[in-house]
Protein backbone atom coordinates (compact mmCIF):
# COMPACT_ATOMS: atom_id res chain seq x y z
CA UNK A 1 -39.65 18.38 37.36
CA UNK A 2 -41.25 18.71 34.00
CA UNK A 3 -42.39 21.49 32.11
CA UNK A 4 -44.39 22.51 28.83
CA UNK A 5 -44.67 26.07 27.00
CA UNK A 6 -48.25 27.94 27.48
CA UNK A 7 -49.43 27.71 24.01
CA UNK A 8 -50.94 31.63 24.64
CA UNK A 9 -47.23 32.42 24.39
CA UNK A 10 -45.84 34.24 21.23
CA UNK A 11 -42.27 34.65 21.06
CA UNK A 12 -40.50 37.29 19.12
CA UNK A 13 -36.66 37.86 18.00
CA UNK A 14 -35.44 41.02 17.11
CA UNK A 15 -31.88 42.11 17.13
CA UNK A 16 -30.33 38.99 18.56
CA UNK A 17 -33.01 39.70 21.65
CA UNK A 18 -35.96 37.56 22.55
CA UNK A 19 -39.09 38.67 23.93
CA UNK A 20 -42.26 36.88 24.71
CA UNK A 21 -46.12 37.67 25.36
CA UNK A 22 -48.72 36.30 27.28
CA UNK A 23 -51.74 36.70 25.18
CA UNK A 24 -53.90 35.53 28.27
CA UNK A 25 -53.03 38.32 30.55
CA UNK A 26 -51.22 41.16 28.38
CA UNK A 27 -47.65 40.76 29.86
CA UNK A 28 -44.57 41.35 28.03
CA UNK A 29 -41.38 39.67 28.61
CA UNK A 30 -37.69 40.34 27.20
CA UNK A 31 -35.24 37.91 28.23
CA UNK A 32 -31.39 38.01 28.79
CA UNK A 33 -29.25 35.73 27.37
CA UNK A 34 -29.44 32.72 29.84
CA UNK A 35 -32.99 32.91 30.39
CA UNK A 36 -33.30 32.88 26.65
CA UNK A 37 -31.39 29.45 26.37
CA UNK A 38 -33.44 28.10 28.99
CA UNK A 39 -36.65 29.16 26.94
CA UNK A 40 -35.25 27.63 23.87
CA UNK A 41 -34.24 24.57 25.81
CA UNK A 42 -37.82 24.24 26.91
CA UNK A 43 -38.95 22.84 22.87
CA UNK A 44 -35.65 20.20 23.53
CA UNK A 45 -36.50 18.90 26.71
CA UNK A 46 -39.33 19.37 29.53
CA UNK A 47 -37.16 17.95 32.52
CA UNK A 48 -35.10 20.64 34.35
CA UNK A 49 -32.52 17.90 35.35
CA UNK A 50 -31.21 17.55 31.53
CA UNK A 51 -31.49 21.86 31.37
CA UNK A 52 -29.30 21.98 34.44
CA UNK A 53 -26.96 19.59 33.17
CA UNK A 54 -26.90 21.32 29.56
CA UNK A 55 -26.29 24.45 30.91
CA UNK A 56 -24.00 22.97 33.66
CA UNK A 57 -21.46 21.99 30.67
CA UNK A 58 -21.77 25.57 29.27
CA UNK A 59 -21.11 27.91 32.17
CA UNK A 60 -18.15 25.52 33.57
CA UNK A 61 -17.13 28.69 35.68
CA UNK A 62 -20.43 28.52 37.97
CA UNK A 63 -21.05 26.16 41.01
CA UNK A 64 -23.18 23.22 40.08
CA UNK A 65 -25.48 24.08 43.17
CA UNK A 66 -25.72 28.19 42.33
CA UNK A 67 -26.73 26.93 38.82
CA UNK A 68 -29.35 24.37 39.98
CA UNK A 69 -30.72 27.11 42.44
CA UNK A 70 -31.08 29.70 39.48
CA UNK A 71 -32.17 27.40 36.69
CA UNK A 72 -34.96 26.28 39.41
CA UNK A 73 -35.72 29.83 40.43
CA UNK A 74 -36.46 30.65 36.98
CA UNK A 75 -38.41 27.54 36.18
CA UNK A 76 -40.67 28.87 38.63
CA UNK A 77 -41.07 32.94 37.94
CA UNK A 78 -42.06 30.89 34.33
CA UNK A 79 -44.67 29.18 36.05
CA UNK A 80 -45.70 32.23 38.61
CA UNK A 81 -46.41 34.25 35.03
CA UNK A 82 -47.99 31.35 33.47
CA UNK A 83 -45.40 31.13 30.74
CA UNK A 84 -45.35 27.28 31.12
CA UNK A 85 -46.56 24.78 33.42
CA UNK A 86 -45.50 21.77 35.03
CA UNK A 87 -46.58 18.40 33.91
């Protein structure tokens, strides 16, 4: 799958901590660490298959599948809270 960031997103660091809001519909967002690679992946690449596999070489520790399964899971709470879509 491919994705793209909602441009009605703005993105804020503070602290070492990322947080993001949805000027559409209001919602805040702070995300963990992970989550916040996968974000910052997002302006590298819009296929999940490269995310997975950069990830994949980064948390060696984790099963391949588990990863895939969580990486996809969050892929789609992003798209559930219109943070990005797929194209």
């Amino acid at each position: 799958m491919r994705f793209k960031k909602n441009k009605d997103i703005v993105e804020h660091v503070d602290n070492g901590e990322r947080f993001l809001l949805n000027m559409k519909n209001g919602n805040f967002y702070a995300l963990h660490e992970v989550s916040a690679n996968i974000w910052n992946m997002l302006d590298e690449t819009d296929k999940s298959y490269e995310i997975i596999s950069m990830l994949s070489k980064q948390y060696t520790d984790v099963a391949k599948e588990t990863l895939t399964d969580d990486i996809n899971c969050f892929l789609k709470e992003l798209i559930n809270e219109e943070l990005v879509r797929k194209i």
